[in-house]
N, C-alpha and C. Protein backbone atom coordinates (compact mmCIF):
# COMPACT_ATOMS: atom_id res chain seq x y z
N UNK A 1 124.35 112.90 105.78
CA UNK A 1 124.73 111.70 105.07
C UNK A 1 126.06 111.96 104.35
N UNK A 2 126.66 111.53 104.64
CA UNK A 2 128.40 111.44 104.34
C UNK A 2 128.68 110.82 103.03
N UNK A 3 128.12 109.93 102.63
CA UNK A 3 128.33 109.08 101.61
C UNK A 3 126.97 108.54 100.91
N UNK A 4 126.87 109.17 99.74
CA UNK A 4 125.47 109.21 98.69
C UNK A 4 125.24 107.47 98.39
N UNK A 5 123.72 107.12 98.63
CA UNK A 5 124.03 105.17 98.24
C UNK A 5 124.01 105.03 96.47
N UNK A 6 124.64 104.14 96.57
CA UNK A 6 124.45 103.72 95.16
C UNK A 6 123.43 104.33 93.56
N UNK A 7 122.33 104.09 94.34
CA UNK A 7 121.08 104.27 93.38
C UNK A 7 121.43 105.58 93.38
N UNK A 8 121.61 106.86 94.36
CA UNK A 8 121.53 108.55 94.10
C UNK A 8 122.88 108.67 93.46
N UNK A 9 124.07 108.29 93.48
CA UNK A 9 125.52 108.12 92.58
C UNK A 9 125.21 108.12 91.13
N UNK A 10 124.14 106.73 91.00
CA UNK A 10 124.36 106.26 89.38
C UNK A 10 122.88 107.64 89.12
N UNK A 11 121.46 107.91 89.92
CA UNK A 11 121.23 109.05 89.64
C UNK A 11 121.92 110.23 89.34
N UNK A 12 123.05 110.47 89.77
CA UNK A 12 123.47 111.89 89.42
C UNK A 12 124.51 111.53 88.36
N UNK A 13 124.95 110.51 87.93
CA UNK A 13 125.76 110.29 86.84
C UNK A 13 125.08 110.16 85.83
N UNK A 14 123.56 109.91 85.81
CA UNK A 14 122.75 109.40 84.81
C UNK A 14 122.22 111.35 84.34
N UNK A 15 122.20 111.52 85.32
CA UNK A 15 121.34 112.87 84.93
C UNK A 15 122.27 114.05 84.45
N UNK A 16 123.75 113.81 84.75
CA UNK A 16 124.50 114.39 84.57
C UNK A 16 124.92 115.81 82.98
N UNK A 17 124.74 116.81 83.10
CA UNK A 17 124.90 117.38 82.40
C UNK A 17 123.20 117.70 81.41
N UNK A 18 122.49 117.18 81.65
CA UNK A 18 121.44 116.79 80.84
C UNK A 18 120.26 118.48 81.84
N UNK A 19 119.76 118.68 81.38
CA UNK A 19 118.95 120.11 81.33
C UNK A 19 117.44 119.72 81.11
N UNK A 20 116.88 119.07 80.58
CA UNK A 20 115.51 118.73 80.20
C UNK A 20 114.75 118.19 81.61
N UNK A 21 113.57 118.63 82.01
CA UNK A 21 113.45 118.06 82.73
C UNK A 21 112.76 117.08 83.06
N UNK A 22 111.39 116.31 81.74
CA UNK A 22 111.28 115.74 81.83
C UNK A 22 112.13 114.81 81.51
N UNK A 23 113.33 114.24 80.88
CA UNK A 23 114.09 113.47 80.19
C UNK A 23 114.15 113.03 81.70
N UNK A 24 115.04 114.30 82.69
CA UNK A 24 115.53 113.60 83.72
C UNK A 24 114.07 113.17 85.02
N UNK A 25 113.52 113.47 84.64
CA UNK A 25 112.47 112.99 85.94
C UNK A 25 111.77 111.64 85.07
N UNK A 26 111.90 111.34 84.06
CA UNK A 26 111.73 109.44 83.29
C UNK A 26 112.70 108.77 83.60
N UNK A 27 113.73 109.38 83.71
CA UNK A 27 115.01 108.40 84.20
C UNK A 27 114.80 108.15 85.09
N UNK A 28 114.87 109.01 85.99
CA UNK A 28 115.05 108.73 87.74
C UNK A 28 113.41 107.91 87.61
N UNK A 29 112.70 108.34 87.24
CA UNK A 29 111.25 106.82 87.81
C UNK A 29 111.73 105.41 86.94
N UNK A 30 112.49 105.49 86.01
CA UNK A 30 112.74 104.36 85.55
C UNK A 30 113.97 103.68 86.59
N UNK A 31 115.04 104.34 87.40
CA UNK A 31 115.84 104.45 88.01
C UNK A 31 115.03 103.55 89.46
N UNK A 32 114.40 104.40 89.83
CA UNK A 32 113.99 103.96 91.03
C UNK A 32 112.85 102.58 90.72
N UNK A 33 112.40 102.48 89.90
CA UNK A 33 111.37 101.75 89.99
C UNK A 33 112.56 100.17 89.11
N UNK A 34 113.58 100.42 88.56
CA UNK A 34 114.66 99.49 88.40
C UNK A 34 115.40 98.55 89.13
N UNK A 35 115.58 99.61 90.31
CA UNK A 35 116.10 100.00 91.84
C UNK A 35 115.75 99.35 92.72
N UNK A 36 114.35 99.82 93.61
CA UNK A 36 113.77 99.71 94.34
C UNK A 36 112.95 98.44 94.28
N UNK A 37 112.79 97.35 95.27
CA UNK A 37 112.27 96.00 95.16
C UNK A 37 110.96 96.01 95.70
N UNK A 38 110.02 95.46 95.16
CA UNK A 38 108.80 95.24 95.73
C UNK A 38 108.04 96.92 95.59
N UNK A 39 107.92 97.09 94.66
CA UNK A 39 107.38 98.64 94.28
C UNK A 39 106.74 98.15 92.85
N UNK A 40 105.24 98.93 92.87
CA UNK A 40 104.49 98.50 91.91
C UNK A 40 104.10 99.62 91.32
N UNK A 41 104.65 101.38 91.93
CA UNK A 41 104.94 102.51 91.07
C UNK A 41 105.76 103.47 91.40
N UNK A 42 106.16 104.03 90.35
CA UNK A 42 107.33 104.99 90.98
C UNK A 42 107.21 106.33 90.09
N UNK A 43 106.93 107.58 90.73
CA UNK A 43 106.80 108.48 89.34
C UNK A 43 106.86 110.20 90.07
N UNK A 44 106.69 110.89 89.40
CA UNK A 44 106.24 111.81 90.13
C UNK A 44 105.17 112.71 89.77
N UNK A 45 104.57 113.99 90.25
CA UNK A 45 103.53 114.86 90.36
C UNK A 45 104.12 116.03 90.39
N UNK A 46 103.91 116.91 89.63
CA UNK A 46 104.39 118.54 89.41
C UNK A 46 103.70 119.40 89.44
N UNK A 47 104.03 119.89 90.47
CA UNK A 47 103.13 121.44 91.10
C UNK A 47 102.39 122.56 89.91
N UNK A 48 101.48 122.75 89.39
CA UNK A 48 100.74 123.81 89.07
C UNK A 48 100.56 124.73 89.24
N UNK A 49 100.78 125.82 89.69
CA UNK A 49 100.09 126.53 90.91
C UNK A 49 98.99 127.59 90.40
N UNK A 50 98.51 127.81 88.80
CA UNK A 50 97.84 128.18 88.47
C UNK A 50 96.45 127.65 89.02
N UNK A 51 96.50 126.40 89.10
CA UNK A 51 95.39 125.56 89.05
C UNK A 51 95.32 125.16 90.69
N UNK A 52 96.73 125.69 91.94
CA UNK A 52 96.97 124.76 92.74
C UNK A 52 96.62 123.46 93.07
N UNK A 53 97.26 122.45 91.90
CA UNK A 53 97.48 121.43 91.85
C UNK A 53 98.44 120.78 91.37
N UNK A 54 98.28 119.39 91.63
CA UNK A 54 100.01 118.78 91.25
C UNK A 54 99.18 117.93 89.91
N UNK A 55 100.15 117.71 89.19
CA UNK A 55 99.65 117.21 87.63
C UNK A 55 100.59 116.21 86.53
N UNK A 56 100.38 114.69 87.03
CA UNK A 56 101.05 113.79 86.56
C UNK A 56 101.93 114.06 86.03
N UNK A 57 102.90 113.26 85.78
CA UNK A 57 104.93 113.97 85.48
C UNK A 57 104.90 112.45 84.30
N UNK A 58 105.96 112.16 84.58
CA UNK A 58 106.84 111.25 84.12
C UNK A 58 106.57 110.15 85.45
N UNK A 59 106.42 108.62 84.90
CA UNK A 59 106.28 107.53 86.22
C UNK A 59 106.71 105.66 84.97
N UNK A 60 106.44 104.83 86.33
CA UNK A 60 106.37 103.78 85.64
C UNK A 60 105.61 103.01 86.59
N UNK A 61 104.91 102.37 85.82
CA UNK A 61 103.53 101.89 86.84
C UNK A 61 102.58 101.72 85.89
N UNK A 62 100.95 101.05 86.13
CA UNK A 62 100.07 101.58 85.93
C UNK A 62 99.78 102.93 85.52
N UNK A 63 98.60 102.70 85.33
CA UNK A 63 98.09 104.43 84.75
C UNK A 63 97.64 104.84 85.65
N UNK A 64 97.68 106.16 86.13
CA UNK A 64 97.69 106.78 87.44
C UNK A 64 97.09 108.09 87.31
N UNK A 65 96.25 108.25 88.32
CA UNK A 65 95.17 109.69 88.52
C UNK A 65 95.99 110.87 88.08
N UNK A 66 95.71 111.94 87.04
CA UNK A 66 96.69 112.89 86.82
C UNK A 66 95.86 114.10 87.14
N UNK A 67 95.14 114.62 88.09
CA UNK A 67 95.37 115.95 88.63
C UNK A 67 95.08 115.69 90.55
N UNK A 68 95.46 116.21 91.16
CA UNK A 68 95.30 116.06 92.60
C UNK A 68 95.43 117.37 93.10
N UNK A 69 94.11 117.55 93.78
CA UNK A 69 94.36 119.16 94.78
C UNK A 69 95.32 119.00 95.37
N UNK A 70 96.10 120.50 95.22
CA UNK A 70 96.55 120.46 96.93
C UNK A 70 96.12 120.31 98.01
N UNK A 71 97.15 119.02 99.03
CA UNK A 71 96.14 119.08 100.80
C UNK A 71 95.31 117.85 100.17
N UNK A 72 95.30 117.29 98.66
CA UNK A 72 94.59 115.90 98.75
C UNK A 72 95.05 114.72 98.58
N UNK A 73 94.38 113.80 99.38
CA UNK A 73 96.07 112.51 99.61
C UNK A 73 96.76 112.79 99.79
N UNK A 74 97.37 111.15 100.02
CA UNK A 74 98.68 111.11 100.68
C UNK A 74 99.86 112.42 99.64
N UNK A 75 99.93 112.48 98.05
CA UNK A 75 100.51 113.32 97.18
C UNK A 75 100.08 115.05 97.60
N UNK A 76 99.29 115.26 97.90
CA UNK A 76 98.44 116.69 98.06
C UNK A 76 98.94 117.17 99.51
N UNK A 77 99.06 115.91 100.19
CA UNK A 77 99.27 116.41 101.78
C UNK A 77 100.52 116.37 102.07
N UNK A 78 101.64 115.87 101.24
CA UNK A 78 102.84 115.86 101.48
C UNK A 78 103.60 117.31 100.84
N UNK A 79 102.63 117.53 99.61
CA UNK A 79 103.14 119.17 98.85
C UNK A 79 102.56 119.91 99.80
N UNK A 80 101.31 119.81 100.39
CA UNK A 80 101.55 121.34 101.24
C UNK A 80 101.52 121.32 102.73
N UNK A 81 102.46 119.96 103.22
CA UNK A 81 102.90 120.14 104.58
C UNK A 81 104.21 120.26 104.74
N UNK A 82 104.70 119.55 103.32
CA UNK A 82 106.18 119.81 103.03
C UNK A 82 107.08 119.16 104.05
N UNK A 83 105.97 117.73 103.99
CA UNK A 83 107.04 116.83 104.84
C UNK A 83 106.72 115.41 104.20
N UNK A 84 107.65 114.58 104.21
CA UNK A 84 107.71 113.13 103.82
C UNK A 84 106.36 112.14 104.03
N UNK A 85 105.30 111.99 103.30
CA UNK A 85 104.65 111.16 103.90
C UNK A 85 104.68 109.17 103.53
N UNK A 86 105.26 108.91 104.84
CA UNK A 86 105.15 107.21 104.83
C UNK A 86 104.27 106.62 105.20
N UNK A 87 103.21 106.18 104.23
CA UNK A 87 102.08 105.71 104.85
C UNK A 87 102.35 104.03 104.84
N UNK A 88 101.88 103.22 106.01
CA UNK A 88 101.86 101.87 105.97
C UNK A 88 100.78 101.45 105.23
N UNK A 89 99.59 101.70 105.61
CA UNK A 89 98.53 101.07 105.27
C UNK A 89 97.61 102.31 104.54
N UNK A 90 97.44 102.63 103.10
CA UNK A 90 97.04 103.66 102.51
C UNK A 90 95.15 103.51 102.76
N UNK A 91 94.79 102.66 103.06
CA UNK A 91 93.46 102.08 103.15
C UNK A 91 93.40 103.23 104.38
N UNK A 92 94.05 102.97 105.53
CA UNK A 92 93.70 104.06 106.18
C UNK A 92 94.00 105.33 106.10
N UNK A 93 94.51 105.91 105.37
CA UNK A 93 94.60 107.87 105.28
C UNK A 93 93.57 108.06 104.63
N UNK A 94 93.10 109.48 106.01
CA UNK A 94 91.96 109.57 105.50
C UNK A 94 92.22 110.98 104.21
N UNK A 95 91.03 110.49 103.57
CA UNK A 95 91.11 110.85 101.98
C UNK A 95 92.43 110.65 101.23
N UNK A 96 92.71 109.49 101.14
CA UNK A 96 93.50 108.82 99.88
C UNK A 96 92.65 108.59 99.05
N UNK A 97 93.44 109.14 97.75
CA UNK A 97 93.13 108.64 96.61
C UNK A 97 93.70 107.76 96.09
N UNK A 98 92.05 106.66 95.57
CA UNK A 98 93.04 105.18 95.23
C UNK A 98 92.79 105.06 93.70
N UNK A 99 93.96 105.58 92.97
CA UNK A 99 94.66 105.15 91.79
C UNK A 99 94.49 103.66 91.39
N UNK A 100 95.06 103.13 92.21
CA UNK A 100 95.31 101.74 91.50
C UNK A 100 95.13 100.90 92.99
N UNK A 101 94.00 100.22 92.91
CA UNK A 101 93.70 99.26 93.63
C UNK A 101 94.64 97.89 94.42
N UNK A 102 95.46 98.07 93.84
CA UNK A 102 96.53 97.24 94.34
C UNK A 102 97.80 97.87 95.22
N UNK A 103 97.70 98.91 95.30
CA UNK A 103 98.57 99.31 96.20
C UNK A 103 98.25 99.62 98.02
N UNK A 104 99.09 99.23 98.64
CA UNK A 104 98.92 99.20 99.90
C UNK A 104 99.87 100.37 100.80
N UNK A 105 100.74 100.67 99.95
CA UNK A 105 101.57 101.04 100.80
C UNK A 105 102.26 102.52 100.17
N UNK A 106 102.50 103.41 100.54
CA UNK A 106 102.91 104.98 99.51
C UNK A 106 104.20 105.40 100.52
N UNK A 107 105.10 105.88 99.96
CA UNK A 107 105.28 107.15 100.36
C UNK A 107 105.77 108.25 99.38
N UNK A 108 105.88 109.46 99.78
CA UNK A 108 105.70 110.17 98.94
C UNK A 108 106.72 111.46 99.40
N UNK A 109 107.77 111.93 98.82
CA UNK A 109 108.75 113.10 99.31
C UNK A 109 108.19 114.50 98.33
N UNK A 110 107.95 115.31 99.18
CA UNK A 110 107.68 116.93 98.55
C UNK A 110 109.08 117.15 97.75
N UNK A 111 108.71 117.54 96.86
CA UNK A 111 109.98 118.53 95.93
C UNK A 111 109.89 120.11 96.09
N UNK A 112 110.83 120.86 96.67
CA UNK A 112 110.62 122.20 96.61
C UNK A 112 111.66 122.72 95.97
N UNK A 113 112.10 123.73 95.47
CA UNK A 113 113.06 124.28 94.69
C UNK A 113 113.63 125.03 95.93
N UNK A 114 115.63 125.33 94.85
CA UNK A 114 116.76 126.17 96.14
C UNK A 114 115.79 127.02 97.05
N UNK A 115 114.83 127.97 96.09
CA UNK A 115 114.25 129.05 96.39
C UNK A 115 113.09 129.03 97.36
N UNK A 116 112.43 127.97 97.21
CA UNK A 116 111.07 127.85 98.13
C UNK A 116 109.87 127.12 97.45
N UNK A 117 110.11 127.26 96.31
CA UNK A 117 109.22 127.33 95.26
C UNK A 117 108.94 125.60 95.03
N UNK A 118 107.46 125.20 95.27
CA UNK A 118 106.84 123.85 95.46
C UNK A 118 107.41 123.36 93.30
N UNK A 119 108.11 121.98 93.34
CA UNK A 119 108.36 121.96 92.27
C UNK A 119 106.98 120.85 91.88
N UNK A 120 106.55 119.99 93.30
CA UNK A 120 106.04 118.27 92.64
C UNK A 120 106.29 117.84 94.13
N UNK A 121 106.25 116.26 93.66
CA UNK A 121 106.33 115.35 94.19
C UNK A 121 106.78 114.00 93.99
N UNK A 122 107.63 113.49 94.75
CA UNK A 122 107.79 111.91 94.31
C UNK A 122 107.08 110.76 94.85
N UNK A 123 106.59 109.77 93.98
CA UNK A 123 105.43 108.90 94.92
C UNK A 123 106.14 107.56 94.54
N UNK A 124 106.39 106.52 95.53
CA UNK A 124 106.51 105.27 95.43
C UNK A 124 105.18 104.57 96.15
N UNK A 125 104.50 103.48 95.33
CA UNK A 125 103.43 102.63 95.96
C UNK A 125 104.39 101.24 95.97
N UNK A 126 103.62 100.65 96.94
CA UNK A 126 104.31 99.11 96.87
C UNK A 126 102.68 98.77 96.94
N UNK A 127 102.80 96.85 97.24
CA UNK A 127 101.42 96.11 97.20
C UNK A 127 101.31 95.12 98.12
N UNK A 128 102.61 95.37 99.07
CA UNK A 128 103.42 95.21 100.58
C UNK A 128 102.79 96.03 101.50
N UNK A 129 101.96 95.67 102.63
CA UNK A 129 101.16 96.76 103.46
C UNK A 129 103.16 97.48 104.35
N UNK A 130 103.07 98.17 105.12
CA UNK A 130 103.85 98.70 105.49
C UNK A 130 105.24 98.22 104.92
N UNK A 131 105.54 98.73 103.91
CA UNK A 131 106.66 97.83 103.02
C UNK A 131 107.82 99.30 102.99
N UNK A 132 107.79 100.18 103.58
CA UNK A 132 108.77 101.55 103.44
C UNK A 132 109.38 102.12 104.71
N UNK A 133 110.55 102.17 105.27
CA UNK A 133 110.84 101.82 106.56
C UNK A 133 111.54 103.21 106.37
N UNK A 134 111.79 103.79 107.54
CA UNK A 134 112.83 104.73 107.96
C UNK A 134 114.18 105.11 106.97
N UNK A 135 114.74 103.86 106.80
CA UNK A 135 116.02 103.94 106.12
C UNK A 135 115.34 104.21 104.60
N UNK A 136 114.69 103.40 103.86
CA UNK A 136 113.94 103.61 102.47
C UNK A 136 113.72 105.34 102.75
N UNK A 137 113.15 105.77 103.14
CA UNK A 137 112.92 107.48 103.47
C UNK A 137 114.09 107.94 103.49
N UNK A 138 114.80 107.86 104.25
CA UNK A 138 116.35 108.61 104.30
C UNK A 138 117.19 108.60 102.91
N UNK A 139 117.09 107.11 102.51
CA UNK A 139 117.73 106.99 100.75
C UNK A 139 116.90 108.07 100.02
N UNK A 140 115.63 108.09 100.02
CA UNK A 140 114.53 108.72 99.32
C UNK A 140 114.55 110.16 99.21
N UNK A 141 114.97 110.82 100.51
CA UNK A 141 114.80 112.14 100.46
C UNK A 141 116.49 112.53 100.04
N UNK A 142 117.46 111.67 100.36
CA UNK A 142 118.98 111.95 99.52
C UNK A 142 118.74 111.97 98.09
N UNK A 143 117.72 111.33 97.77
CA UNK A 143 117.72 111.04 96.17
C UNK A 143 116.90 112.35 95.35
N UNK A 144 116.13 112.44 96.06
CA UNK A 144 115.06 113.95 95.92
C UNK A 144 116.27 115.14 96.08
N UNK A 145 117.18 115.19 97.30
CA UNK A 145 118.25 116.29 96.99
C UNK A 145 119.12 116.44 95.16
N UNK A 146 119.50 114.91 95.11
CA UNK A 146 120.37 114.90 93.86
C UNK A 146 119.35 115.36 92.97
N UNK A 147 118.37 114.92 92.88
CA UNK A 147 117.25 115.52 91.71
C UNK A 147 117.11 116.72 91.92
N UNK A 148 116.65 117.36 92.48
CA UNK A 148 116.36 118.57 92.69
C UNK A 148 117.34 119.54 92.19
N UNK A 149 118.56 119.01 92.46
CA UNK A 149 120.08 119.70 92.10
C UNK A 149 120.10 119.88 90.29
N UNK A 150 119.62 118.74 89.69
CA UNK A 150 119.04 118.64 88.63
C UNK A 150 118.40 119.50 87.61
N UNK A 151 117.36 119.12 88.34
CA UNK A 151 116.31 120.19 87.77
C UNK A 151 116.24 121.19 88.08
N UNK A 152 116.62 122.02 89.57
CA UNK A 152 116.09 122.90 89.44
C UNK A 152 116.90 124.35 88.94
N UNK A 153 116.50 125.16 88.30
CA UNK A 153 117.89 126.07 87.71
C UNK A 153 117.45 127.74 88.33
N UNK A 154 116.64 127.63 89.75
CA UNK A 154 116.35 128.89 90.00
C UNK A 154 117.49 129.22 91.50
């Protein structure tokens, strides 16, 4: 990607210089969920690994399930396959966990650090059955790079 869109620009100008990391992972869900149209949460999940689990972050949304195994749901299965999951219809993955009854639609980008090291996760729900397309993913995982650049200081 040659040219960063809009929303990951004013992300990295927003986050700019700033070190905290929850400060910057409330922005960016306030960011994206500002952003992003037809989205009914936006937040993320941060790796544990004492506990191997991911464990509610910073979001905007509803109130939302705060511990998830790893490998559970759509959030659990995206940290330890360590690939993007776009689900259309969340009703069907099997073992989703349903948070909030109104959502139809997830996807969800793994966060890993420079090093390897599982940081979280980012989760967008919509209430749009297949409402997250190819291109939404591609913005998504550019935006997860600028963050990551962010936060991570290893």
């Amino acid at each position: 990607m040659s040219e960063l869109s809009l929303m990951t620009q004013q992300l990295d100008a927003l986050l700019y210089d700033e070190q905290d990391q929850t400060a910057n992972l409330a922005n960016a869900s306030a960011l994206l969920m500002q952003t992003i149209a037809d989205i009914n949460w936006a937040g993320f999940y941060l790796y544990q690994s004492t506990n191997d689990e991911l464990v509610l972050g910073p979001f905007q949304g509803k109130v939302a399930c705060m511990h998830i195994k790893n490998g559970s749901g759509v959030c659990g299965h995206a940290l330890q396959t360590k690939e993007v999951q776009r689900v259309a219809n969340v009703h069907e993955f099997p073992g989703h966990i349903a948070c909030d009854s109104d959502s139809n639609a997830e996807i969800v980008v793994p966060l890993y650090g420079k090093s390897g090291q599982a940081i979280g996760v980012m989760d967008l729900d919509s209430t749009t059955l297949d409402r997250f397309s190819i291109a939404d993913e591609e913005q998504l995982i550019e935006f997860a790079n600028v963050l990551i650049q962010h936060i991570d200081s290893h």
